[in-house]
Protein backbone atom coordinates (compact mmCIF):
# COMPACT_ATOMS: atom_id res chain seq x y z
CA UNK A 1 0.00 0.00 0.00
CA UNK A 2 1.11 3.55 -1.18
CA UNK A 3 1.53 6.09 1.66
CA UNK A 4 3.60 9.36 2.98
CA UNK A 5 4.89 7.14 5.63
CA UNK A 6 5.60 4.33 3.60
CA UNK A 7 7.91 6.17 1.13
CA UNK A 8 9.40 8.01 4.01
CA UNK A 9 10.15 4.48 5.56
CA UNK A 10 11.98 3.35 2.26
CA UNK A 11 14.61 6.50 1.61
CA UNK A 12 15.43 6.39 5.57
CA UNK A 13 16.40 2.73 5.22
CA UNK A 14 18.31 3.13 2.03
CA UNK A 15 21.39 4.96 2.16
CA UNK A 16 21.59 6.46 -1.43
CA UNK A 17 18.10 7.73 -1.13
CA UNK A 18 18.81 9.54 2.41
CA UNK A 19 21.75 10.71 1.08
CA UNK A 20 19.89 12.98 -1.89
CA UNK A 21 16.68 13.53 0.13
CA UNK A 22 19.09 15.44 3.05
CA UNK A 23 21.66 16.88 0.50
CA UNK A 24 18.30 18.37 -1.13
CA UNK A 25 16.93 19.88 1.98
CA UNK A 26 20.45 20.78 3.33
CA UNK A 27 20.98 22.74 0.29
CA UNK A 28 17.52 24.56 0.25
CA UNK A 29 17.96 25.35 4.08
CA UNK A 30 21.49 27.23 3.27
CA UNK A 31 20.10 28.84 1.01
CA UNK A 32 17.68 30.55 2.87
CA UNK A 33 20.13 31.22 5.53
CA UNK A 34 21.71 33.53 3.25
CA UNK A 35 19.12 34.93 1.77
CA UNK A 36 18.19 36.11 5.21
CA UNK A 37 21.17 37.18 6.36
CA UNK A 38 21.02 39.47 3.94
CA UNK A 39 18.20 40.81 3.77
CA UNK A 40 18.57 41.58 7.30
CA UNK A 41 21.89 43.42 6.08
CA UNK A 42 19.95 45.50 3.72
CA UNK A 43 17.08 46.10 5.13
CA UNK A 44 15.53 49.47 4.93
CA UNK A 45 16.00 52.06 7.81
CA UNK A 46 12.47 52.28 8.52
CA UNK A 47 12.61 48.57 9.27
CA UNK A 48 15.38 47.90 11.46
CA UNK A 49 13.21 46.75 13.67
CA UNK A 50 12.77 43.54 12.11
CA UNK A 51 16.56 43.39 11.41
CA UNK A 52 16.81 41.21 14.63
CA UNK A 53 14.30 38.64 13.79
CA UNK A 54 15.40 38.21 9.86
CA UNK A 55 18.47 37.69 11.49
CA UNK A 56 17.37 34.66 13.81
CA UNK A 57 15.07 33.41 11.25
CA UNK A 58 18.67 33.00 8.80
CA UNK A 59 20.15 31.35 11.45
CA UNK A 60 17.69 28.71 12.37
CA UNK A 61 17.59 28.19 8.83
CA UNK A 62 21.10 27.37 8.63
CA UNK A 63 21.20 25.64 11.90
CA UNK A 64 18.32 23.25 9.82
CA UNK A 65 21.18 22.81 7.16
CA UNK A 66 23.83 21.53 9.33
CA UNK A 67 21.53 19.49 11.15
CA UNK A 68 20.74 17.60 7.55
CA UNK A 69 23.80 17.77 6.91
CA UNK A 70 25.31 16.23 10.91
CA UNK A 71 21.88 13.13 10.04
CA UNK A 72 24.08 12.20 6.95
CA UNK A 73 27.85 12.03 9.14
CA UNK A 74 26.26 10.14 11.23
CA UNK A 75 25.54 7.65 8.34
CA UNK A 76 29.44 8.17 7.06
CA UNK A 77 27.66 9.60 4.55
CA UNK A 78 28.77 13.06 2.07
CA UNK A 79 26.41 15.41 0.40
CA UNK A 80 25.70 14.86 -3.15
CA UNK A 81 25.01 17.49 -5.53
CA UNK A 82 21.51 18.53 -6.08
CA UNK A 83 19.90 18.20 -9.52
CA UNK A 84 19.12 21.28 -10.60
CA UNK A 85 15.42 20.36 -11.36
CA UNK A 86 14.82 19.38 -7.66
CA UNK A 87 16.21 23.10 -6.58
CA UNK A 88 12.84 24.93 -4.86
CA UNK A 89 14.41 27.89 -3.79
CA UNK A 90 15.90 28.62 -7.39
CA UNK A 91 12.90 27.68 -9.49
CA UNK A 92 10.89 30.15 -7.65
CA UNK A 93 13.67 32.67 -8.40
CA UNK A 94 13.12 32.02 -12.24
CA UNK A 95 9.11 32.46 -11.38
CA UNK A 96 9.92 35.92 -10.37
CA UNK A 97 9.04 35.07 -6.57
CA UNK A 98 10.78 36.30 -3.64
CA UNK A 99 13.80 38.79 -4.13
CA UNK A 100 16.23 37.56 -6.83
CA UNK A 101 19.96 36.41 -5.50
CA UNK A 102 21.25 39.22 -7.72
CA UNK A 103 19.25 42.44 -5.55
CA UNK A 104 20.30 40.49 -2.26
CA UNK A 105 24.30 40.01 -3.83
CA UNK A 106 24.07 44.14 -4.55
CA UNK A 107 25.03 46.55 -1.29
CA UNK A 108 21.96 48.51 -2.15
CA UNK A 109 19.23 48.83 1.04
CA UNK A 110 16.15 47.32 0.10
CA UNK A 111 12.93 49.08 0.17
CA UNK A 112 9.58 48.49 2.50
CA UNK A 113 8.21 46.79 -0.79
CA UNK A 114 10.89 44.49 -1.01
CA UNK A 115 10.41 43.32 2.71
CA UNK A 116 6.83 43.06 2.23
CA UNK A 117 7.45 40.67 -0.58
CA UNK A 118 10.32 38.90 1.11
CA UNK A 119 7.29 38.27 4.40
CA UNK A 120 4.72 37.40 1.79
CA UNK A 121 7.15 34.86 0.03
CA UNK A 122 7.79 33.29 3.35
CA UNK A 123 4.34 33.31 4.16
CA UNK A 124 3.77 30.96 1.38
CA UNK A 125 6.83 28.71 1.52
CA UNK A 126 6.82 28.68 5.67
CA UNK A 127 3.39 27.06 5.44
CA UNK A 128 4.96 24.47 3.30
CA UNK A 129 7.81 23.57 5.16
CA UNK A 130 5.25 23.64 8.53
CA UNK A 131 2.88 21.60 6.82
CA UNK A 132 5.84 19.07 5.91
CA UNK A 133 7.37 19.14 8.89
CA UNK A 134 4.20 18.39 11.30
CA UNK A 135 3.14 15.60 8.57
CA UNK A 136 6.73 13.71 9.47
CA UNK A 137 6.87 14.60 13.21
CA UNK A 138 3.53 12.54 12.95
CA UNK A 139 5.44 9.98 11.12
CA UNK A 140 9.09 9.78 12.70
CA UNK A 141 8.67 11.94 15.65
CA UNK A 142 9.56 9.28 17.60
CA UNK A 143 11.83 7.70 15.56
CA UNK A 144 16.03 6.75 16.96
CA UNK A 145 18.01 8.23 14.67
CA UNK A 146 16.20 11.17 12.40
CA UNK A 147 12.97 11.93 15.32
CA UNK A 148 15.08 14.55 17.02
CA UNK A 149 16.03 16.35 13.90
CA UNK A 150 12.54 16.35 12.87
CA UNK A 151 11.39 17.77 16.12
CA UNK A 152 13.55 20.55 16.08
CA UNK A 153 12.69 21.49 12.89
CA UNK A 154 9.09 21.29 13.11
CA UNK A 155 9.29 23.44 16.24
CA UNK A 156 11.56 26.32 14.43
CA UNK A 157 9.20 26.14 11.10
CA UNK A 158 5.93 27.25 12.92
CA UNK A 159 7.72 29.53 14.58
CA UNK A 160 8.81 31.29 11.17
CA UNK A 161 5.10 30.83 10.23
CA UNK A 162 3.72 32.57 13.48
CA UNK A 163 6.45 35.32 12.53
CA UNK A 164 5.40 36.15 9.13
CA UNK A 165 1.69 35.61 9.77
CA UNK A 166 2.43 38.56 12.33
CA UNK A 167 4.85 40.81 10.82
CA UNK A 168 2.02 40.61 7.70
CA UNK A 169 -0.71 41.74 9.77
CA UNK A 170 0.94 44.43 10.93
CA UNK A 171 2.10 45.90 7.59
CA UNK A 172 -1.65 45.12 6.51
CA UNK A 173 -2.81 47.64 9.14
CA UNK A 174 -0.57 50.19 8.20
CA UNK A 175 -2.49 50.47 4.88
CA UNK A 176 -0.53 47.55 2.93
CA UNK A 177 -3.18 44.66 2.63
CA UNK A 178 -4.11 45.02 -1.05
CA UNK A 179 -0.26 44.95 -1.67
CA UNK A 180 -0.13 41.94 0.56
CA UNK A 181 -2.82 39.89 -0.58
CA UNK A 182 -1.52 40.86 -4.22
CA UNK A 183 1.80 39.09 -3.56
CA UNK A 184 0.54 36.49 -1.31
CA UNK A 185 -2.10 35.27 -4.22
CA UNK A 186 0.98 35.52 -6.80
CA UNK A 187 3.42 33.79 -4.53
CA UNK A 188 0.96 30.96 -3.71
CA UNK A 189 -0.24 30.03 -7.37
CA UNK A 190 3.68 30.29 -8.42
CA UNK A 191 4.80 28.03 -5.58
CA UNK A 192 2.04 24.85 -6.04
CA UNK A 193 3.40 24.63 -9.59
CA UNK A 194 7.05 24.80 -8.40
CA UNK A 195 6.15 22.94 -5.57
CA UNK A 196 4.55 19.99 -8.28
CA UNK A 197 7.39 19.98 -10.39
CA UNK A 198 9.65 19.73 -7.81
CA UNK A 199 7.96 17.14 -6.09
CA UNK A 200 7.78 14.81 -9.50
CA UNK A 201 11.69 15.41 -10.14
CA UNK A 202 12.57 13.98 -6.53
CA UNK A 203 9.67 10.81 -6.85
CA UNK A 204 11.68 10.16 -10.40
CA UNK A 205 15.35 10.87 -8.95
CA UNK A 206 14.11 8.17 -5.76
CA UNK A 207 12.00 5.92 -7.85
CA UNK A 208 15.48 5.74 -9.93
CA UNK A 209 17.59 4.80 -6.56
CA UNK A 210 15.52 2.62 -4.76
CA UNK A 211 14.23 0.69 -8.45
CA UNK A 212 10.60 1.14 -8.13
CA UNK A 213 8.30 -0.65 -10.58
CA UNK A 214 6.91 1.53 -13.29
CA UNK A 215 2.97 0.76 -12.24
CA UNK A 216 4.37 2.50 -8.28
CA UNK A 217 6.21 5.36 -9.96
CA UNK A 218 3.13 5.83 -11.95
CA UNK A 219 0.96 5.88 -9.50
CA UNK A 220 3.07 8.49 -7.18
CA UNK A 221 3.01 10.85 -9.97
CA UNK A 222 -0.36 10.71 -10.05
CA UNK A 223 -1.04 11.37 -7.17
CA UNK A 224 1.01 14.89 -6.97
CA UNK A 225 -0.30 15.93 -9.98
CA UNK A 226 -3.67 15.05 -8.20
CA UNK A 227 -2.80 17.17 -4.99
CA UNK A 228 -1.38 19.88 -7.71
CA UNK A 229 -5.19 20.11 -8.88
CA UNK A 230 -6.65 20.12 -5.37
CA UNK A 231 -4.20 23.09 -4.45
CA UNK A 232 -5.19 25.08 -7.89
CA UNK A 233 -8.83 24.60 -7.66
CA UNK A 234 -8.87 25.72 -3.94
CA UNK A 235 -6.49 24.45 -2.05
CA UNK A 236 -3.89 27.17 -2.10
CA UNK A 237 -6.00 29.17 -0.41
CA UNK A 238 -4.76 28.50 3.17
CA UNK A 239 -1.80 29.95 2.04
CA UNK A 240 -2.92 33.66 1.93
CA UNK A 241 -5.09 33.72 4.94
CA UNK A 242 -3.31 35.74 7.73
CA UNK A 243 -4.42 35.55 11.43
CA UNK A 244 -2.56 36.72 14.58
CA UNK A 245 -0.80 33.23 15.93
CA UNK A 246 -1.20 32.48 19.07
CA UNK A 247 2.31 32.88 19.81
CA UNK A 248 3.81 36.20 19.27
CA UNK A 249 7.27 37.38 18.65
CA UNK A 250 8.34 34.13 17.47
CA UNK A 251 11.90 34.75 16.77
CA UNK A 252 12.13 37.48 19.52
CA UNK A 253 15.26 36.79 21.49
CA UNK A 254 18.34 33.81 20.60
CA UNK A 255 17.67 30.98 18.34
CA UNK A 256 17.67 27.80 19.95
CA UNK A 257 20.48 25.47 19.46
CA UNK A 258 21.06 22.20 18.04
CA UNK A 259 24.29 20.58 19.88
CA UNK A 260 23.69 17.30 18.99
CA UNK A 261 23.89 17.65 15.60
């Protein structure tokens, strides 16, 4: 029987499979790191305010790289290079969402627009990861060798959701919610194709490794092409709504470490 936990199950046990799945998310999570980082550099100087919290919310990111990258040394396992179709963070770059690596490379202070569509981006992509993340605590929470990691994770991912949720609302009532809900709708409809074609270059890449009949590989494409038409009929919608979280300041104060990894 086909099932999130059962594919899970099957690249945790085989090494070549956990090796691409973590150098994947490894890579993604640096990425973000640095684009944080800075953007928290550059932001404008009528936002410093949330210099601090771009800040943490860079370093938990990269703190969720090396603890990908610590789950594969403790394997005696190296990262492998990460197809290029399988990149999220750059194939949203080439769908004109978020703030290109070429603005953030420049020493040129953004602008309030530019933050608002660096929250908005997040918005989106931190309900993914949140979503992701509470699906496998569910899973592997528990689990000897990876159920730390994915607790950690987990925990640091709604908090990046509860930030931009709030830091959104906020902007929103200082007159920018048409702006907001502009980018959020773009972001959102960019990111479940991305997100699809993304998703169907890392079932081929694993169906590859771990030799999967063609009738299973089949059948795991359809179904996220299937969830792809769920989230464009409807489903995407979850990831525009704001509300106030119940926890506020998120990423107020240190970022919490990860010594074990």
């Amino acid at each position: 029987m086909l099932s999130a936990r059962s594919l899970f199950q099957e690249i945790i046990d085989d090494d070549r499979a956990f090796q691409l799945f973590c150098s994947i998310a490894a890579s993604g999570e640096a990425q973000g790191g640095w684009e944080n980082g800075r953007i928290a550099a550059l932001v404008p100087e009528s936002m410093r305010a949330l210099a601090p919290r771009i800040t943490r919310h860079g370093t938990d990111e990269d703190k969720h790289g090396r603890i990908f990258n610590g789950l594969l040394r403790r394997r005696g396992l190296d990262p492998v290079p990460v197809p290029s179709e399988t990149d999220y963070t750059m194939l949203l770059e080439r769908r004109g969402i978020g703030l290109t690596h070429a603005k953030l490379g420049r020493d040129e202070p953004l602008t309030e627009r530019d933050i608002l569509v660096y929250l908005s981006h997040s918005r989106v992509t931190e309900q993914r990861a949140a979503d992701q993340m509470d699906m496998l605590v569910g899973f592997f929470g528990e689990h000897p060798e990876v159920g730390n990691a994915i607790r950690i994770i987990s925990r640091d991912e709604e908090n990046h959701l509860a930030y931009c949720h709030e830091e959104l609302l906020g902007l929103a009532a200082a007159g920018h919610g048409r702006a907001i809900q502009r980018v959020l709708r773009e972001s959102a409809l960019a990111e479940i194709e991305v997100y699809r074609d993304v998703s169907l270059a890392v079932m081929g890449h694993m169906g590859r490794l771990l030799r999967w009949p063609r009738p299973k590989s089949a059948a795991l494409a359809a179904g996220v092409r299937g969830m792809y038409a769920y989230e464009r009929f409807g489903g995407w919608h979850r990831m525009v709504r704001l509300a106030m979280p119940e926890l506020r300041g998120a990423l107020d104060g240190p970022p919490t470490p990860a010594p074990a990894f």
